[in-house]
Protein backbone atom coordinates (compact mmCIF):
# COMPACT_ATOMS: atom_id res chain seq x y z
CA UNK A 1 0.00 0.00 0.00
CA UNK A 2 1.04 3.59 -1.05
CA UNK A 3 2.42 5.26 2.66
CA UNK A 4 0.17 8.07 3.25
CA UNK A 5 1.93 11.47 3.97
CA UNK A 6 1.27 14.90 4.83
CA UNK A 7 4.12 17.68 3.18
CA UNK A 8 4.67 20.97 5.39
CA UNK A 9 6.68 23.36 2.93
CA UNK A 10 7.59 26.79 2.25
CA UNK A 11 8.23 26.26 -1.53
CA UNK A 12 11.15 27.38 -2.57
CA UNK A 13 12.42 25.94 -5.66
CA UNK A 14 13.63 22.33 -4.06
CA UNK A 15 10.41 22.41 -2.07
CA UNK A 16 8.84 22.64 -5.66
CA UNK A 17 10.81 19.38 -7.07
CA UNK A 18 9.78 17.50 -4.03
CA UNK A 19 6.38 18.06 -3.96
CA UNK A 20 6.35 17.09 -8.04
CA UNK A 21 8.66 14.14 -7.50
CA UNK A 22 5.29 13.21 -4.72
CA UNK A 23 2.99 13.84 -7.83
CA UNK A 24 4.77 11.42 -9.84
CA UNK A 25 4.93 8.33 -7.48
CA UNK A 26 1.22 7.80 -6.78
CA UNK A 27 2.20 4.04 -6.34
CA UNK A 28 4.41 4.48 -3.69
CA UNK A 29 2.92 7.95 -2.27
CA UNK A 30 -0.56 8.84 -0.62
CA UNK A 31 -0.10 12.44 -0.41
CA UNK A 32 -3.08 13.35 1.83
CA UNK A 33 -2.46 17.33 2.26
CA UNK A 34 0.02 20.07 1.08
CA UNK A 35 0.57 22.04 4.41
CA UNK A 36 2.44 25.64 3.94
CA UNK A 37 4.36 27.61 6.68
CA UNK A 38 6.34 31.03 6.62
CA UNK A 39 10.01 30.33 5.55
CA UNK A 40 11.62 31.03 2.07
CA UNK A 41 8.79 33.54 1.68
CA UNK A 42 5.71 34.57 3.84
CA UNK A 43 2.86 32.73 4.25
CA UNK A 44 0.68 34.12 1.23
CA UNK A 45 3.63 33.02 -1.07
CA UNK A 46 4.38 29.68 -0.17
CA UNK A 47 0.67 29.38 -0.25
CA UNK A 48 0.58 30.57 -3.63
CA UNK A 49 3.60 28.62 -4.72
CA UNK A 50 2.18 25.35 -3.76
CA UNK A 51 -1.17 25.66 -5.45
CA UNK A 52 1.10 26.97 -8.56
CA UNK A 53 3.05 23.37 -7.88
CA UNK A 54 -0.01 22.00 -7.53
CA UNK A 55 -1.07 23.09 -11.06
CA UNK A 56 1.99 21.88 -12.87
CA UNK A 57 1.68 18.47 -11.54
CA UNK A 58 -2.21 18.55 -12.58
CA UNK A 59 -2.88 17.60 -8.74
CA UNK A 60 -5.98 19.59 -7.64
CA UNK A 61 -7.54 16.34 -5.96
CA UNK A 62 -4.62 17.02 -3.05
CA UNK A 63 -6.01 20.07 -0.94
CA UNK A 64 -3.50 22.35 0.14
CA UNK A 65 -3.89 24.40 3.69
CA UNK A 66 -2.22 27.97 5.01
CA UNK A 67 -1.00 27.87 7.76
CA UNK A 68 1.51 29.17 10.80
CA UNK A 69 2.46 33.37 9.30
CA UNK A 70 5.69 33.29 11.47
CA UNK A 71 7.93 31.42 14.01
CA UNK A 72 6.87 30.50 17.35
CA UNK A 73 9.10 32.85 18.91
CA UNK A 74 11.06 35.24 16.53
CA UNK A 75 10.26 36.98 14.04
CA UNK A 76 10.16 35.75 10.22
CA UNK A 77 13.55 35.29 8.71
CA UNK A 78 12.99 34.75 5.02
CA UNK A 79 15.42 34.12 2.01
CA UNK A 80 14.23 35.67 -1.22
CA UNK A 81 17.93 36.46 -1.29
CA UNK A 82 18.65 32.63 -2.14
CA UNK A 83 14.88 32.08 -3.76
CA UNK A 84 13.71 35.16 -5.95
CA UNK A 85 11.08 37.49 -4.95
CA UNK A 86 8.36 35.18 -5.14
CA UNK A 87 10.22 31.71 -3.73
CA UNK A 88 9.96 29.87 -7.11
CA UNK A 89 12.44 32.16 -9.43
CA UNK A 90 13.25 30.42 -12.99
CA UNK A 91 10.13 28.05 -12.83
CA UNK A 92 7.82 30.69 -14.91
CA UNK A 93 4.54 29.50 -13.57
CA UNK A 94 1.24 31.18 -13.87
CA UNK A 95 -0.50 32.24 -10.87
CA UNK A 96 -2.62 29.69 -9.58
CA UNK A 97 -6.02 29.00 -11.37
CA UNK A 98 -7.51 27.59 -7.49
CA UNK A 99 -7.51 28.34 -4.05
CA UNK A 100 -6.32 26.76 -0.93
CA UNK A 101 -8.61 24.65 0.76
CA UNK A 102 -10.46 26.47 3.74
CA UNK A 103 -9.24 25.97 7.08
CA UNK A 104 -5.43 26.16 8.85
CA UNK A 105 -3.07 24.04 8.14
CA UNK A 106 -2.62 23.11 11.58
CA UNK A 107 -5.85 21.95 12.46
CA UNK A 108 -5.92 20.21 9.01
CA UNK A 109 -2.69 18.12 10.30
CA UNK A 110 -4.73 17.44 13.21
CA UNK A 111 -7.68 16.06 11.79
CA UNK A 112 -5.72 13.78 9.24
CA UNK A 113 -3.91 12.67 11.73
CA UNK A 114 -6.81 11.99 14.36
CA UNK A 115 -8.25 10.33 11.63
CA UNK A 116 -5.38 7.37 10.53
CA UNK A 117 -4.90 4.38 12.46
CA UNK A 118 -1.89 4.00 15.06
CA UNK A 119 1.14 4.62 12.84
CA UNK A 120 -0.92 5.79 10.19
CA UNK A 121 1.02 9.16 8.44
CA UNK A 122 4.37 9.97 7.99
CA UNK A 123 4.54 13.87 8.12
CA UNK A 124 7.21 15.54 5.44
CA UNK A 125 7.98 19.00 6.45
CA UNK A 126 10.34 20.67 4.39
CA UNK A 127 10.97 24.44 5.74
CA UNK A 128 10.36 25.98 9.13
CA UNK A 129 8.59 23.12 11.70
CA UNK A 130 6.23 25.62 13.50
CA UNK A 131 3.23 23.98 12.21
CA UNK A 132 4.56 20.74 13.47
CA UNK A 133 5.37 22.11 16.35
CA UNK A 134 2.13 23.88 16.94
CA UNK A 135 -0.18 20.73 16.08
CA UNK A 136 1.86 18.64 18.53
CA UNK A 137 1.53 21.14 21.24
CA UNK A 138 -2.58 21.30 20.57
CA UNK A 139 -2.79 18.06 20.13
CA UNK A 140 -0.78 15.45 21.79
CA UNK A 141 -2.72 12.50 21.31
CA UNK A 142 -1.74 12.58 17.59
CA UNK A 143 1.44 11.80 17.76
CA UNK A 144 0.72 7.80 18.11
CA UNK A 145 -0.49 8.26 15.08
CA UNK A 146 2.85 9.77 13.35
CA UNK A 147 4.45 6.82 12.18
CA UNK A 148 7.49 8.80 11.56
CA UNK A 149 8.57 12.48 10.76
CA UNK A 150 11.10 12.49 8.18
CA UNK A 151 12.47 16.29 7.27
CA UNK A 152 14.77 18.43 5.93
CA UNK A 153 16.28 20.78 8.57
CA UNK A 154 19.50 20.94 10.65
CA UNK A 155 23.31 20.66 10.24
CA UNK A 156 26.36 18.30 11.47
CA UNK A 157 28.95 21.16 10.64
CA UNK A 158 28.58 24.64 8.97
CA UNK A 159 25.27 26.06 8.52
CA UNK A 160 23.75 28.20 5.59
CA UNK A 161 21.95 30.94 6.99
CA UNK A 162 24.62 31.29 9.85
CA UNK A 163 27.81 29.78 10.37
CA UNK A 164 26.09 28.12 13.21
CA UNK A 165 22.25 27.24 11.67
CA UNK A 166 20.68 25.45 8.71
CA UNK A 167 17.61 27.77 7.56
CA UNK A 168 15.24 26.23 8.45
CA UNK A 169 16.02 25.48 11.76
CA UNK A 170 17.21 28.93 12.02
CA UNK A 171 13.80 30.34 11.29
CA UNK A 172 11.91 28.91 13.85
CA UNK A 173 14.40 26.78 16.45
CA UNK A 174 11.84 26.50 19.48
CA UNK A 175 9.35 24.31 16.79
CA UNK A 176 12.54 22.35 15.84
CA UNK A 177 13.29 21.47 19.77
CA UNK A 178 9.89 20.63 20.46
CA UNK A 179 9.62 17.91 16.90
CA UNK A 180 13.10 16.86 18.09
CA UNK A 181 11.76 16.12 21.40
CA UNK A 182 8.32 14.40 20.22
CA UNK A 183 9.27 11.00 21.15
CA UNK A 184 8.48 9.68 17.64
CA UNK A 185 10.53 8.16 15.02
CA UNK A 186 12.14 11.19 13.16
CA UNK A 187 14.59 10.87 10.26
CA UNK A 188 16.80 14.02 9.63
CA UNK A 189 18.34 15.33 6.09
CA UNK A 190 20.75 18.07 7.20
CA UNK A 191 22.70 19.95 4.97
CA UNK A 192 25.77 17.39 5.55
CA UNK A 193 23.93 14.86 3.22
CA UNK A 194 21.74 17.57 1.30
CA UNK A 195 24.79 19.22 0.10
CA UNK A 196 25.81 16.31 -1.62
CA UNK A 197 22.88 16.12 -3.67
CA UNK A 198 23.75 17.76 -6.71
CA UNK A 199 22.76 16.81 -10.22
CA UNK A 200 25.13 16.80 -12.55
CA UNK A 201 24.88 19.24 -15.79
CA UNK A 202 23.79 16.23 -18.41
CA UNK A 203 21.28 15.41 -15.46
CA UNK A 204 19.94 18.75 -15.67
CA UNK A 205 20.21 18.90 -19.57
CA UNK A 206 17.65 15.52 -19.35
CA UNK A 207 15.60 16.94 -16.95
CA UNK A 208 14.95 19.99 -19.36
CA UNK A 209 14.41 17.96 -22.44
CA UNK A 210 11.58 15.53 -20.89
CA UNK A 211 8.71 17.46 -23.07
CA UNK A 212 6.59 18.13 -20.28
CA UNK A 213 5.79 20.98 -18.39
CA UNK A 214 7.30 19.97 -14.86
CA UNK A 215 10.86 19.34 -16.87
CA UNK A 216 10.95 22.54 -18.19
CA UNK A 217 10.33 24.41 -14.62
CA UNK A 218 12.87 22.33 -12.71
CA UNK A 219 15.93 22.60 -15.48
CA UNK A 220 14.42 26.46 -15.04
CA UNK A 221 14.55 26.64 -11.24
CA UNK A 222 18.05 24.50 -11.55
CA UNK A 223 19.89 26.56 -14.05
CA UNK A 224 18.67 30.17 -12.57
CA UNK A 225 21.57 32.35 -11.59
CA UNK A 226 22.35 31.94 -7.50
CA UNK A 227 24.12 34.12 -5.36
CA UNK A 228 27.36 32.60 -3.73
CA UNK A 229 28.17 31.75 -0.31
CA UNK A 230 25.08 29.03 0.04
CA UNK A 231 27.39 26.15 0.28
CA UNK A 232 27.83 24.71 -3.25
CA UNK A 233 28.42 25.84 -6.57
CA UNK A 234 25.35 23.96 -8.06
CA UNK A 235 21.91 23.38 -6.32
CA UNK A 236 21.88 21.33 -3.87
CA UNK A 237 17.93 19.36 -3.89
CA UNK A 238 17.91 19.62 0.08
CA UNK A 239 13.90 18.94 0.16
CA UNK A 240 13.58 16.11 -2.75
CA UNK A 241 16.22 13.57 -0.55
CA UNK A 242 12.94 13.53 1.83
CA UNK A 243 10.62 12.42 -0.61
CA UNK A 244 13.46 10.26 -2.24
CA UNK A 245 13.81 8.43 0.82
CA UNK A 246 10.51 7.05 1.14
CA UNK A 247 11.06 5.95 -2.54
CA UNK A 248 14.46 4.56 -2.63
CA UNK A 249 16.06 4.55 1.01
CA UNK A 250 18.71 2.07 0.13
CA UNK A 251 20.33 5.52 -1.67
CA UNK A 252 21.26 6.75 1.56
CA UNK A 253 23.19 6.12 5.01
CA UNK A 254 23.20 7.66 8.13
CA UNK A 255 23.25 6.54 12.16
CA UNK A 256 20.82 7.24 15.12
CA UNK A 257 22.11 10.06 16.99
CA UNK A 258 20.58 12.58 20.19
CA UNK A 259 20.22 15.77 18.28
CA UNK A 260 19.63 18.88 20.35
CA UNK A 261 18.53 22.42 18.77
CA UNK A 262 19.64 25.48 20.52
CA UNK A 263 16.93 28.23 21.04
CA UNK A 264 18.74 31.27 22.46
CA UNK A 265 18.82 34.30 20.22
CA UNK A 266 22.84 34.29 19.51
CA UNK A 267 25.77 33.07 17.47
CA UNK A 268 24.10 29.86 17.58
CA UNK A 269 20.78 29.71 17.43
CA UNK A 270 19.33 27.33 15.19
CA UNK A 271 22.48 25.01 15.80
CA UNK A 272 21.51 21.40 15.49
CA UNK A 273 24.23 19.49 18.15
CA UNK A 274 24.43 15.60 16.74
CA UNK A 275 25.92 13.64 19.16
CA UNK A 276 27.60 11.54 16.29
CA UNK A 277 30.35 9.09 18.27
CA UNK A 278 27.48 8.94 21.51
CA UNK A 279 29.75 11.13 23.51
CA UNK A 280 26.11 12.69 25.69
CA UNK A 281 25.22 8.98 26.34
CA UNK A 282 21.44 10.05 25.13
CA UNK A 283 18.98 8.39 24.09
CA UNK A 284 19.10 8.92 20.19
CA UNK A 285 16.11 10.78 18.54
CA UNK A 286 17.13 10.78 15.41
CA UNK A 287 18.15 8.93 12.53
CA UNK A 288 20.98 11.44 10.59
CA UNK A 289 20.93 10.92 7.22
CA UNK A 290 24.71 11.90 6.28
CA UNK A 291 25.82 9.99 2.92
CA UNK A 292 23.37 10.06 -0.51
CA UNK A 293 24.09 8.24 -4.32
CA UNK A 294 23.92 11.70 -5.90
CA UNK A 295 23.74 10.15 -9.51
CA UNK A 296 22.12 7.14 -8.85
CA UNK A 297 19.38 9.45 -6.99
CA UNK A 298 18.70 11.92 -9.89
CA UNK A 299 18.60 9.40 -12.24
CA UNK A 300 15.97 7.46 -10.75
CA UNK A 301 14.06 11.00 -10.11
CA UNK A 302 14.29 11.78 -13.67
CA UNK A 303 12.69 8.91 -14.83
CA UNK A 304 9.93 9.77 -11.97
CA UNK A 305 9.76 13.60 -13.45
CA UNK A 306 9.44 12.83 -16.73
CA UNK A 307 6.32 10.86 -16.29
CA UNK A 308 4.61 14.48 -15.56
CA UNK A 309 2.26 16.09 -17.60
């Protein structure tokens, strides 16, 4: 049976190849909701961005909910710097022909998740975890139903927002602690791992010459100009290794770890800690995803992506 799945995002161009590499693996992928949070862009954006997504993937049976407009805590942090003024630069989509489903996103995690059996949805969030954070804190007795949270978020060295912080974790690092401290299963892609996923430029070349819509927004959003200092000279697909490993985990390796996220508003907020060698002697709460088959992994999303409209 497909695994049913919720997606939190903030698209964001990698948020955007995720959410279509979703689209094109109904057999293996129930996507039940499109949640959106505050992160690359504000809330109205990502909101727009997704139903745009949405759109391209010819997806409108998958309802897609607004939700948290900032961080728990801080105020909004976001990165048009890295993403273009409206998150999605080089795709070229139209604005959305529908609207997002009524309701917040929040309560909408809620209610799918009150409504699956015990280890019934595996939550995806792929920018800021606020609405994670804030459905947990409403509603505790969901989380037996979470059979795992697998995300994009953190960092085992340098960060990419501060020498300290990953983005997303950076954003909104008192909804990180409190996912990271959920007790459930959680599988982490931090920018050790993400970093490595990098298609190569005949990759990209195929991507672009698929004849379908979808290819010809992602070679856009791939081959766009980016500014420097984020890490890598190409782009990185930080949010598709999430959906990629619920397709194809044998791609990647990583150990379980105690990962702690540090709150205070310093030099290193946003820091994810990984106790890698067990030094703490914690109780892991993590799995750390730190080693990917780059190639391997965009070829096999190609062939996924090309099946598009």
């Amino acid at each position: 049976m497909p695994e049913a799945i919720i997606i939190d995002t903030d698209p964001g161009q990698d948020d955007a190849v995720a959410l279509l590499l979703a689209f094109a693996s109904r057999d293996r992928i129930d996507l039940k909701a499109i949640t959106t949070v505050a992160g690359n862009v504000p809330v109205a954006q990502t909101t727009t961005n997704a139903l745009r997504i949405r759109d391209l993937g010819q997806r409108g049976d998958i309802p897609v909910y607004r939700g948290a407009e900032g961080p728990l805590v801080f105020p909004l942090e976001t990165a048009e710097f890295v993403c273009g003024p409206d998150g999605l630069a080089g795709a070229d989509l139209p604005a959305p022909a529908s609207e997002a489903a009524p309701g917040h996103a929040v309560q909408a995690i809620i209610d799918l998740c009150r409504t699956a059996p015990e280890d019934g949805v595996t939550l995806c969030p792929l920018g800021p975890l606020t609405n994670l954070a804030l459905a947990f804190r409403l509603a505790p007795d969901i989380l037996p139903k979470v059979k795992r949270i697998v995300l994009m978020g953190g960092a085992i060295g340098l960060g990419n927002i501060t020498p300290a912080a990953e983005f997303n974790v950076h954003v909104d690092p008192h909804a990180a602690a409190i996912v990271f401290g959920c007790g459930r299963p959680i599988v982490m892609f931090g920018l050790g791992v993400t970093l490595q996923a990098i298609a190569s430029h005949d990759q990209i070349a195929r991507i672009g010459a698929c004849g379908n819509a979808a290819g010809k927004a992602v070679s856009g959003m791939l081959t766009r100009p980016r500014p420097g200092g984020l890490g890598s000279d190409g782009h990185p697909m930080h949010d598709p290794c999430v959906i990629a490993y619920l397709l194809w985990p044998e791609l990647f390796e990583g150990r379980d770890c105690f990962v702690a996220v540090e709150t205070g508003d310093g030099p290193l907020r946003g820091r994810t800690t990984i106790d890698w060698n067990g030094r703490l002697k914690r109780a892991p709460n993590a799995h750390v995803v730190s080693a990917v088959k780059a190639h391997e992994l965009f070829e096999r999303m190609i062939e996924r992506l090309a099946t598009l409209p």
